[in-house]
N, C-alpha and C. Protein backbone atom coordinates (compact mmCIF):
# COMPACT_ATOMS: atom_id res chain seq x y z
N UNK A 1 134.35 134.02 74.35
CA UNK A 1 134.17 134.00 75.78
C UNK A 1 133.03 134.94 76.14
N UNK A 2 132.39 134.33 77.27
CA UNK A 2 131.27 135.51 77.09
C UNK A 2 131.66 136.27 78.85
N UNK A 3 131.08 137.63 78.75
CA UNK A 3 131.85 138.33 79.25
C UNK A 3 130.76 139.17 80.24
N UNK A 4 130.49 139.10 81.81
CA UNK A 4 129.25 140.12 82.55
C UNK A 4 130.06 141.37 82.68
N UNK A 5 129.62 142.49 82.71
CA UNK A 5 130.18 143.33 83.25
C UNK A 5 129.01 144.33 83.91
N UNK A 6 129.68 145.12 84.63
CA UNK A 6 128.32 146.07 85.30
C UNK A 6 129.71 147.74 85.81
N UNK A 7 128.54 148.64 86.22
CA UNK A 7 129.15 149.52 86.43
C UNK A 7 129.40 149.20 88.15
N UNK A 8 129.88 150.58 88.63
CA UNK A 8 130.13 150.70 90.20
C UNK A 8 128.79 150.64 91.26
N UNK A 9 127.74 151.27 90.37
CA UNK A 9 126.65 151.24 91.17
C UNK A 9 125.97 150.25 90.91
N UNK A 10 125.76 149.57 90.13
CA UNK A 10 124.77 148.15 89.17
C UNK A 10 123.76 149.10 88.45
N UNK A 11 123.72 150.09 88.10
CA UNK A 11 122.30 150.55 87.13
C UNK A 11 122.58 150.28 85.75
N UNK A 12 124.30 149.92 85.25
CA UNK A 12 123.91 149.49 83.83
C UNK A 12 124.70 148.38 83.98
N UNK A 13 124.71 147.36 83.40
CA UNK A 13 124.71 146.38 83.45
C UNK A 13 124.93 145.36 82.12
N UNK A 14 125.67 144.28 81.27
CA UNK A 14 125.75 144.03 80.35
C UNK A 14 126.28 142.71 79.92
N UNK A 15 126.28 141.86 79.29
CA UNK A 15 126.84 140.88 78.83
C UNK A 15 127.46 140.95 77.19
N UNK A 16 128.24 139.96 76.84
CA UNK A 16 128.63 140.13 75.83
C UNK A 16 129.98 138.89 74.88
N UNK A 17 130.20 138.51 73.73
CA UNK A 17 130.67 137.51 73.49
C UNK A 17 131.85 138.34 73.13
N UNK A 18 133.20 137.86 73.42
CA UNK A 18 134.47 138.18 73.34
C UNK A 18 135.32 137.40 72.76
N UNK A 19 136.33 137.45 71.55
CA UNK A 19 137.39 136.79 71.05
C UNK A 19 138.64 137.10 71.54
N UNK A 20 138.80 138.73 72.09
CA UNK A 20 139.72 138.85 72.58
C UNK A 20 139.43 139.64 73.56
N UNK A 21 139.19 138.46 74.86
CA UNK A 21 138.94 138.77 76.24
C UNK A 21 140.53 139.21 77.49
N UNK A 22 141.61 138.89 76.90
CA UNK A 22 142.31 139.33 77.33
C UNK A 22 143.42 140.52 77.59
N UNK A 23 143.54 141.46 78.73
CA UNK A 23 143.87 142.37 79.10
C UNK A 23 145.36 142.75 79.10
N UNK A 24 145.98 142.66 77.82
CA UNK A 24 147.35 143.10 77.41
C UNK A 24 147.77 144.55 76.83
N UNK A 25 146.69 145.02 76.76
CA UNK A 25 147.22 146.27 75.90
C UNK A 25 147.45 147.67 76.59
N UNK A 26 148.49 147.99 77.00
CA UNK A 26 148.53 149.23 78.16
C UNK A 26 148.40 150.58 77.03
N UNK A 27 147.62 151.26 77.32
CA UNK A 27 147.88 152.72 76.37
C UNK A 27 147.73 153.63 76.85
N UNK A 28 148.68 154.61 76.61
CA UNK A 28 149.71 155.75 77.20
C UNK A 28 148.99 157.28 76.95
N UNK A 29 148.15 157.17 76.13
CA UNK A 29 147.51 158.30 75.42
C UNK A 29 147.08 159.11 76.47
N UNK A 30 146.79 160.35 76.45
CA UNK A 30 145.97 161.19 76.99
C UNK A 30 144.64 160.89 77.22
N UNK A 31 144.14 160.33 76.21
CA UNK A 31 142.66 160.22 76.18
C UNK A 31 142.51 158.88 77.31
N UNK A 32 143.02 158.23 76.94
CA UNK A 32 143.02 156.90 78.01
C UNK A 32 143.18 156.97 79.22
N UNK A 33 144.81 157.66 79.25
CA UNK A 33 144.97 157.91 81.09
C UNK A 33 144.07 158.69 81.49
N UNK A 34 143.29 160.11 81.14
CA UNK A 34 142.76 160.82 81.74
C UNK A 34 141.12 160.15 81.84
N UNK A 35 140.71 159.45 80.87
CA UNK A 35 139.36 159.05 81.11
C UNK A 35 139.17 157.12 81.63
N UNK A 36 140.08 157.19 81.88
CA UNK A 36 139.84 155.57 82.53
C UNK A 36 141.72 154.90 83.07
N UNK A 37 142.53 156.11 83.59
CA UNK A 37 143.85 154.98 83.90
C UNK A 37 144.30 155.63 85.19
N UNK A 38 143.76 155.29 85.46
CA UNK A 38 144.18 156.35 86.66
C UNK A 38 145.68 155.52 87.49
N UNK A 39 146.24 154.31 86.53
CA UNK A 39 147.39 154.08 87.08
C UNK A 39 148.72 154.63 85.22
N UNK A 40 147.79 155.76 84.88
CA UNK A 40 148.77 156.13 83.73
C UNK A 40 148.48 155.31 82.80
N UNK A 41 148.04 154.36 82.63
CA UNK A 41 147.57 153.88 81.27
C UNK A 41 145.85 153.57 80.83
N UNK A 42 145.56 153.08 80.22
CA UNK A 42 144.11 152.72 79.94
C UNK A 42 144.20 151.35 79.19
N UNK A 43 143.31 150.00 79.57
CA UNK A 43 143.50 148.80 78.87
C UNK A 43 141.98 148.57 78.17
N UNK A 44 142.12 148.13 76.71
CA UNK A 44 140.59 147.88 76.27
C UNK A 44 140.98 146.35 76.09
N UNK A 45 139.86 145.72 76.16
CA UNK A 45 139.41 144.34 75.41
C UNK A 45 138.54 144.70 74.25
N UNK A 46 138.79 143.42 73.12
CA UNK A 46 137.48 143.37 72.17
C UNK A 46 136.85 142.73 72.33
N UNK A 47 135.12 143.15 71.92
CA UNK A 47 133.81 142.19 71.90
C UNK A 47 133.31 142.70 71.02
N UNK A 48 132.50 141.50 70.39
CA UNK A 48 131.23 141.52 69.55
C UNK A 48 130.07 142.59 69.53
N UNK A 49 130.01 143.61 69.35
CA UNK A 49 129.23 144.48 68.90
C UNK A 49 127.73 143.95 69.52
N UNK A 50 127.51 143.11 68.34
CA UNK A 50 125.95 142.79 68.06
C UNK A 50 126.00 141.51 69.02
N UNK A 51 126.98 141.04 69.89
CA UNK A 51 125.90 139.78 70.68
C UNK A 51 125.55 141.18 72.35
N UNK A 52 125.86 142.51 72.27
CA UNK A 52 125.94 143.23 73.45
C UNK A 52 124.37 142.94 73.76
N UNK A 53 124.12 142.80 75.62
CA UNK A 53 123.06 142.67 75.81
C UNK A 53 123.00 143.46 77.00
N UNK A 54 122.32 144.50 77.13
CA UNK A 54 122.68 145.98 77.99
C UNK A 54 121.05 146.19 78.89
N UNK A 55 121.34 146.35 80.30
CA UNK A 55 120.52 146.74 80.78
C UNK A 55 121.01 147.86 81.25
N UNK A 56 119.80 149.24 81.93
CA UNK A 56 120.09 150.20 82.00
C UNK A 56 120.29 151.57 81.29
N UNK A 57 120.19 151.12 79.87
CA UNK A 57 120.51 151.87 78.82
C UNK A 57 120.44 153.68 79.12
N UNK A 58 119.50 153.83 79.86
CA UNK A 58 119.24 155.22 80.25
C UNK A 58 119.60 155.93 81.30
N UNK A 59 120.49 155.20 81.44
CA UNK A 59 121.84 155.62 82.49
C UNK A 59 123.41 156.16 81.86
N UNK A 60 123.29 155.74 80.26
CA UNK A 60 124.92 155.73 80.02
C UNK A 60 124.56 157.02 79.48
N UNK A 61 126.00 157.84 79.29
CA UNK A 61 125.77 159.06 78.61
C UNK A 61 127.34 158.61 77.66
N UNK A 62 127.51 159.15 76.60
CA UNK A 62 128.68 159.40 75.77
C UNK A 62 129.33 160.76 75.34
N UNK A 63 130.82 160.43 76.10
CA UNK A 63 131.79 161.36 75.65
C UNK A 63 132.59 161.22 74.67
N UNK A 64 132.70 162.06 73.60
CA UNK A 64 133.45 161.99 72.16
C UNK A 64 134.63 163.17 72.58
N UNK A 65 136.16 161.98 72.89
CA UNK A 65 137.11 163.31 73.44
C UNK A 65 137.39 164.18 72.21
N UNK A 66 137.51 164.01 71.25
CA UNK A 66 137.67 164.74 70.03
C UNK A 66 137.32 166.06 70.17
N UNK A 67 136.05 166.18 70.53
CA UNK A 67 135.38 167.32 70.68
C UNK A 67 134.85 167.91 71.69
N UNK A 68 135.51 167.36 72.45
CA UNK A 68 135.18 167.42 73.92
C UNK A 68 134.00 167.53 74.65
N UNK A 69 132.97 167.25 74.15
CA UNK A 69 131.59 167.44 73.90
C UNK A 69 130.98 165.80 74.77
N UNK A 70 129.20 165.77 74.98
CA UNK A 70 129.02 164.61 75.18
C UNK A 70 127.51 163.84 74.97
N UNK A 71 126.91 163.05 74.31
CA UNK A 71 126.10 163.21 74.50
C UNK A 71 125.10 162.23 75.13
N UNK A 72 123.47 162.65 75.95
CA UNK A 72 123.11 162.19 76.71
C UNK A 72 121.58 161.42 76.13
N UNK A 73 121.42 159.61 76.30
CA UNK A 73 119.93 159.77 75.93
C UNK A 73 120.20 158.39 75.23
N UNK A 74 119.11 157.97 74.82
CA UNK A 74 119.30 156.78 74.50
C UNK A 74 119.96 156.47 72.82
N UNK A 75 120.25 155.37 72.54
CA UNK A 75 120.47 155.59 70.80
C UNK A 75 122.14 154.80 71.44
N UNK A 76 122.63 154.37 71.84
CA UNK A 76 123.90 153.75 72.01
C UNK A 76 124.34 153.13 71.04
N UNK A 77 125.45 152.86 70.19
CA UNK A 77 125.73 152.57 68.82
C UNK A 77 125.20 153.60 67.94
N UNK A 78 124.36 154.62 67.97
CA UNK A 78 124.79 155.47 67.01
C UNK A 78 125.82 156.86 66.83
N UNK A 79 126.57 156.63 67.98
CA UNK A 79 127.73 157.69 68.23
C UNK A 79 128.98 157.34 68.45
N UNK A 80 130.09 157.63 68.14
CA UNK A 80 130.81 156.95 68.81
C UNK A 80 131.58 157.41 69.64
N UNK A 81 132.19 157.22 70.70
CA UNK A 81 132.70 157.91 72.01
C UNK A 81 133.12 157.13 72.84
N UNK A 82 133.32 157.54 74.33
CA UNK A 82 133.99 156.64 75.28
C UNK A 82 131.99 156.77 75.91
N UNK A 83 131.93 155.32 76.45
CA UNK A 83 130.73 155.93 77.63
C UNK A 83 130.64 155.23 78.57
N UNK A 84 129.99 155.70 79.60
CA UNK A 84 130.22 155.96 80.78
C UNK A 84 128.50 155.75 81.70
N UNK A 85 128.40 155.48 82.78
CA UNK A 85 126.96 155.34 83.84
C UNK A 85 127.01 157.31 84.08
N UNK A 86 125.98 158.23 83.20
CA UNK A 86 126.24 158.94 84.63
C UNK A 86 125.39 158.87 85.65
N UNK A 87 125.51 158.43 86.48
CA UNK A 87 124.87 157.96 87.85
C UNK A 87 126.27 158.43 88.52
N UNK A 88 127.26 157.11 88.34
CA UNK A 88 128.60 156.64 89.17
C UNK A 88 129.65 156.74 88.58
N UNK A 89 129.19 157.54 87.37
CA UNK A 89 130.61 157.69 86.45
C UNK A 89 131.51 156.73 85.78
N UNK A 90 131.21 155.42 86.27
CA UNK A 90 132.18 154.62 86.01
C UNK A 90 132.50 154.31 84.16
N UNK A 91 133.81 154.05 83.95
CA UNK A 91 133.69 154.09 82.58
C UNK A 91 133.45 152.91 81.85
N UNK A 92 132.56 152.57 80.71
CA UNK A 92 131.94 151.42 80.51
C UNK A 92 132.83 151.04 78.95
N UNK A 93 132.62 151.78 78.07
CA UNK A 93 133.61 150.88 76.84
C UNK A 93 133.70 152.08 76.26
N UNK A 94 134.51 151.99 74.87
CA UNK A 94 134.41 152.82 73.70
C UNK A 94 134.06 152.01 72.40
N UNK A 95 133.42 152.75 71.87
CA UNK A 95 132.72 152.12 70.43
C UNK A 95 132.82 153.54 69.25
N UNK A 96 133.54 153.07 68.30
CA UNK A 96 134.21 153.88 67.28
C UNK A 96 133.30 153.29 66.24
N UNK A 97 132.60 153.96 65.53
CA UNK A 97 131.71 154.11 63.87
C UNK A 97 132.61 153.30 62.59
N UNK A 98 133.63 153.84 62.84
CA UNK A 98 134.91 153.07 61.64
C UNK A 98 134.68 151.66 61.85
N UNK A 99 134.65 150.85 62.98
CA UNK A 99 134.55 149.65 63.51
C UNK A 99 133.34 149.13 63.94
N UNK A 100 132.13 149.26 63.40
CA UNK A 100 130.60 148.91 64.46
C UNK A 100 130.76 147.71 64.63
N UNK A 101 130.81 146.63 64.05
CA UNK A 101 130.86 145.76 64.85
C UNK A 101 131.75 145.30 65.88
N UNK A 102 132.47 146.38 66.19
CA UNK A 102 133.64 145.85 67.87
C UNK A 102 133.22 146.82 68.41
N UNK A 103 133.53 146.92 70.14
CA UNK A 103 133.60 147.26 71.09
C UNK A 103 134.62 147.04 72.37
N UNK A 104 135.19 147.78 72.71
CA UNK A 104 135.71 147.70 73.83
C UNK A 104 135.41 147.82 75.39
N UNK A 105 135.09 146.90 75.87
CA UNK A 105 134.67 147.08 76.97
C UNK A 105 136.14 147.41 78.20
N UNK A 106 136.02 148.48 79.44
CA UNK A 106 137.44 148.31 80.29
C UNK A 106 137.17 147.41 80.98
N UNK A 107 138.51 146.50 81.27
CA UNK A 107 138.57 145.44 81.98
C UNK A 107 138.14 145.51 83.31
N UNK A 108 138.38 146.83 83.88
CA UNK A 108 138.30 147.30 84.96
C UNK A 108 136.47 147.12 85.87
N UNK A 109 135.59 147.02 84.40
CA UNK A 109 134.22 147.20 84.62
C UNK A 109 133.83 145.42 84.49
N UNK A 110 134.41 144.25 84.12
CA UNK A 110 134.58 143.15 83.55
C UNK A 110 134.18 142.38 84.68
N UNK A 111 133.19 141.45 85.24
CA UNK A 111 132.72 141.22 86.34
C UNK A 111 132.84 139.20 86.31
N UNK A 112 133.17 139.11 85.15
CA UNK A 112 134.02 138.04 84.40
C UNK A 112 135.41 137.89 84.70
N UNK A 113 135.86 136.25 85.10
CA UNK A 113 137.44 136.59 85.16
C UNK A 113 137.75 136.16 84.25
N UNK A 114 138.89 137.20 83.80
CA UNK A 114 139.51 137.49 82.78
C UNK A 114 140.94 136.71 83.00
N UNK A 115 141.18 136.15 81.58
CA UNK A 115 142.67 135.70 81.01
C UNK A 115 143.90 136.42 81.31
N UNK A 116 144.75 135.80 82.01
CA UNK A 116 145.95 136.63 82.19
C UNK A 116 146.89 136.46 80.98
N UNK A 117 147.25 137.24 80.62
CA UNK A 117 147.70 137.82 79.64
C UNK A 117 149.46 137.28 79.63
N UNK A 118 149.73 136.57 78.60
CA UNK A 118 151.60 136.02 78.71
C UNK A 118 152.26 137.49 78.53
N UNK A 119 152.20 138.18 78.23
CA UNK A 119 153.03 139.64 77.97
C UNK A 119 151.74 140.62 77.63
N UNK A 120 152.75 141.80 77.42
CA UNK A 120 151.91 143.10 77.77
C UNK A 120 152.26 143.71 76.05
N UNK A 121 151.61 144.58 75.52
CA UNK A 121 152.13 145.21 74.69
C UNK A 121 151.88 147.10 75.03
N UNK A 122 152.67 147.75 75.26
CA UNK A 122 152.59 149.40 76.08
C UNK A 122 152.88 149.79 74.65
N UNK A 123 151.73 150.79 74.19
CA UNK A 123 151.55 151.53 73.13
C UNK A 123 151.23 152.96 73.47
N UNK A 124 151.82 153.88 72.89
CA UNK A 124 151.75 155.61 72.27
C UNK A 124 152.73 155.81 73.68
N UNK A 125 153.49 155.35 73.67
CA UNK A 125 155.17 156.07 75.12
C UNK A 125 155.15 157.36 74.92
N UNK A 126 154.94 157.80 73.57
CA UNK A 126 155.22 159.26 73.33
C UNK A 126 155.07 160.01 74.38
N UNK A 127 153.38 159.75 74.67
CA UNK A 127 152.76 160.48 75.58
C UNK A 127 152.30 159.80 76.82
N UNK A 128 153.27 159.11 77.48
CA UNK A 128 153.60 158.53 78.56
C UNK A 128 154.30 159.00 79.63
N UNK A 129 153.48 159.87 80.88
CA UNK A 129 154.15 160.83 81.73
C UNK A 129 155.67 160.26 82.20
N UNK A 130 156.02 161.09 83.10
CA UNK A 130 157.87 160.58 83.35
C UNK A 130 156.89 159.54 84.66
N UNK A 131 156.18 159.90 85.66
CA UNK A 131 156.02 159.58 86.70
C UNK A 131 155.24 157.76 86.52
N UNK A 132 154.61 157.36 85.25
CA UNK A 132 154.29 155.75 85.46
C UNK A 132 155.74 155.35 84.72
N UNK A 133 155.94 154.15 85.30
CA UNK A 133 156.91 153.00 85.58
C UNK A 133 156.64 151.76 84.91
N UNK A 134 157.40 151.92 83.35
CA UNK A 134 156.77 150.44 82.60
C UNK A 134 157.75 149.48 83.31
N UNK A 135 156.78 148.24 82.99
CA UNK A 135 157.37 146.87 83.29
C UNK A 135 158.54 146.21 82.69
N UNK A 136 159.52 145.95 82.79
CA UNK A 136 160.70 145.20 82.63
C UNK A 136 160.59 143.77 82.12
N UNK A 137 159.97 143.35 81.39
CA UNK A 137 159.77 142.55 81.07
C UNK A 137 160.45 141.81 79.25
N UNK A 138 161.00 140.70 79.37
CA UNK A 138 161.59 140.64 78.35
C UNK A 138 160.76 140.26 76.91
N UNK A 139 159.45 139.72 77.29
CA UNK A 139 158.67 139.60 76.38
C UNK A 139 157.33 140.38 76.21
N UNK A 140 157.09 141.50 77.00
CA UNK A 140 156.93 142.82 76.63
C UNK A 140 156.74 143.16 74.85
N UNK A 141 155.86 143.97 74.45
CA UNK A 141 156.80 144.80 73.47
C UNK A 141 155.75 146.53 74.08
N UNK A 142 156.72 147.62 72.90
CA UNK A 142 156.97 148.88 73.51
C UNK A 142 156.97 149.33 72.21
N UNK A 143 155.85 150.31 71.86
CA UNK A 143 155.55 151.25 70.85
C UNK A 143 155.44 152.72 71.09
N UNK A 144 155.95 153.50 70.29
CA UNK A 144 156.00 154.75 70.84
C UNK A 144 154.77 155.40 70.27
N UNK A 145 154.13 154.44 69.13
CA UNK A 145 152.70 154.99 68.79
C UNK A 145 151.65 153.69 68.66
N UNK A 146 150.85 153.10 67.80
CA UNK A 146 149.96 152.31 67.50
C UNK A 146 151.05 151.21 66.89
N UNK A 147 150.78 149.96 67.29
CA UNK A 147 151.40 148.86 66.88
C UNK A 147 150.59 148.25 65.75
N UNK A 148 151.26 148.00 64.33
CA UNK A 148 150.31 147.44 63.27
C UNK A 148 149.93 145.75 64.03
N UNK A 149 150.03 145.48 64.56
CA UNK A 149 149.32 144.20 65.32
C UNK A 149 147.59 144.89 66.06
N UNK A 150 146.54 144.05 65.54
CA UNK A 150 145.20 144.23 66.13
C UNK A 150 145.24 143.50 67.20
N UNK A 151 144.18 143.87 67.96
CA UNK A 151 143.90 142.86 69.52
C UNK A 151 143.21 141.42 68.92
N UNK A 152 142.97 141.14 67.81
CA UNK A 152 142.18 139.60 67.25
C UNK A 152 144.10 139.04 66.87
N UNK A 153 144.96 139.96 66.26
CA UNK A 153 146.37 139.25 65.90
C UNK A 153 147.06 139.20 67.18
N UNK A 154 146.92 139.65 68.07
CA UNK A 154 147.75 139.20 69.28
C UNK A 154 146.97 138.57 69.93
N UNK A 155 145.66 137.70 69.94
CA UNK A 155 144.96 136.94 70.45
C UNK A 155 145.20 135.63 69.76
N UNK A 156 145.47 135.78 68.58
CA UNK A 156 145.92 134.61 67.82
C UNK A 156 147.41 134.20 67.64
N UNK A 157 148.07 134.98 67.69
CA UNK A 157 149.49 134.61 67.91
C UNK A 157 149.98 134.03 69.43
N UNK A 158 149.15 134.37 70.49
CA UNK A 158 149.23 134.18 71.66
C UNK A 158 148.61 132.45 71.92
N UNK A 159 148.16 132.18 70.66
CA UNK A 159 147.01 131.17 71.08
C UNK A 159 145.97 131.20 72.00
N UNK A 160 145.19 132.42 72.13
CA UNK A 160 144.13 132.92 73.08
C UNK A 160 142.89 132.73 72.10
């Protein structure tokens, strides 16, 4: 599926080919809620790495929460981190080195409509404040850490 997305202000801007364009995966983590969930969770999609077609480039900066550190400038794909417009802040994907050819773009930035999703899968509860409210749902599932299911195996089991 191919996929527009842009930030809040339009200075970066992007397209991209997606296998698993749909928005099921709620995660509970720290790193997630605090840098992109502001309803307590954080949702990624996967895309294709190498079909990414990015305008703006000299607008994004990258934060690596690990180290809490960030860095600013062009070179995108050679770091890996969460990143972000800073212009408007808005948060644009994460791209992890272990994985170069995927990317996650947030749905939230996805200017594409997106697949609704038959169930949800809510991963790392551990660290899931008391105050968000999971869904009741009977076909749901609920991990208290990383589910050995990838977002390409629940795209395919789903028939997506």
């Amino acid at each position: 599926m191919k996929l527009q997305g842009s930030c809040h202000c339009s200075k970066v801007s992007f397209s991209c080919e997606s296998t698993e364009p749909a928005p099921f995966l709620k995660c509970y983590c720290s790193i997630c809620r605090k840098l992109n969930g502001s309803s307590g969770y954080g949702i990624n999609i996967g895309a294709d790495f190498n079909s990414l077609e990015l305008l703006g480039e000299e607008f994004i900066d990258v934060y690596h929460p690990g180290s809490k550190t960030h860095y600013s400038g062009p070179g995108i794909g050679k770091v890996s981190g969460r990143h972000y417009c800073r212009h408007c802040s808005s948060g644009l994907w994460n791209w992890d080195q272990r994985w170069p050819e995927l990317f996650h773009p947030y749905p939230s930035i996805i200017d594409t409509e997106l697949p609704v999703p038959p169930a949800l899968t809510h991963i790392m509860l551990n660290y899931k404040p008391n105050w968000v409210q999971l869904s009741d749902s009977a076909d749901d599932k609920y991990f208290d850490e990383y589910p050995n299911e990838s977002l390409r195996d629940w795209h395919q089991r789903m028939n997506l």
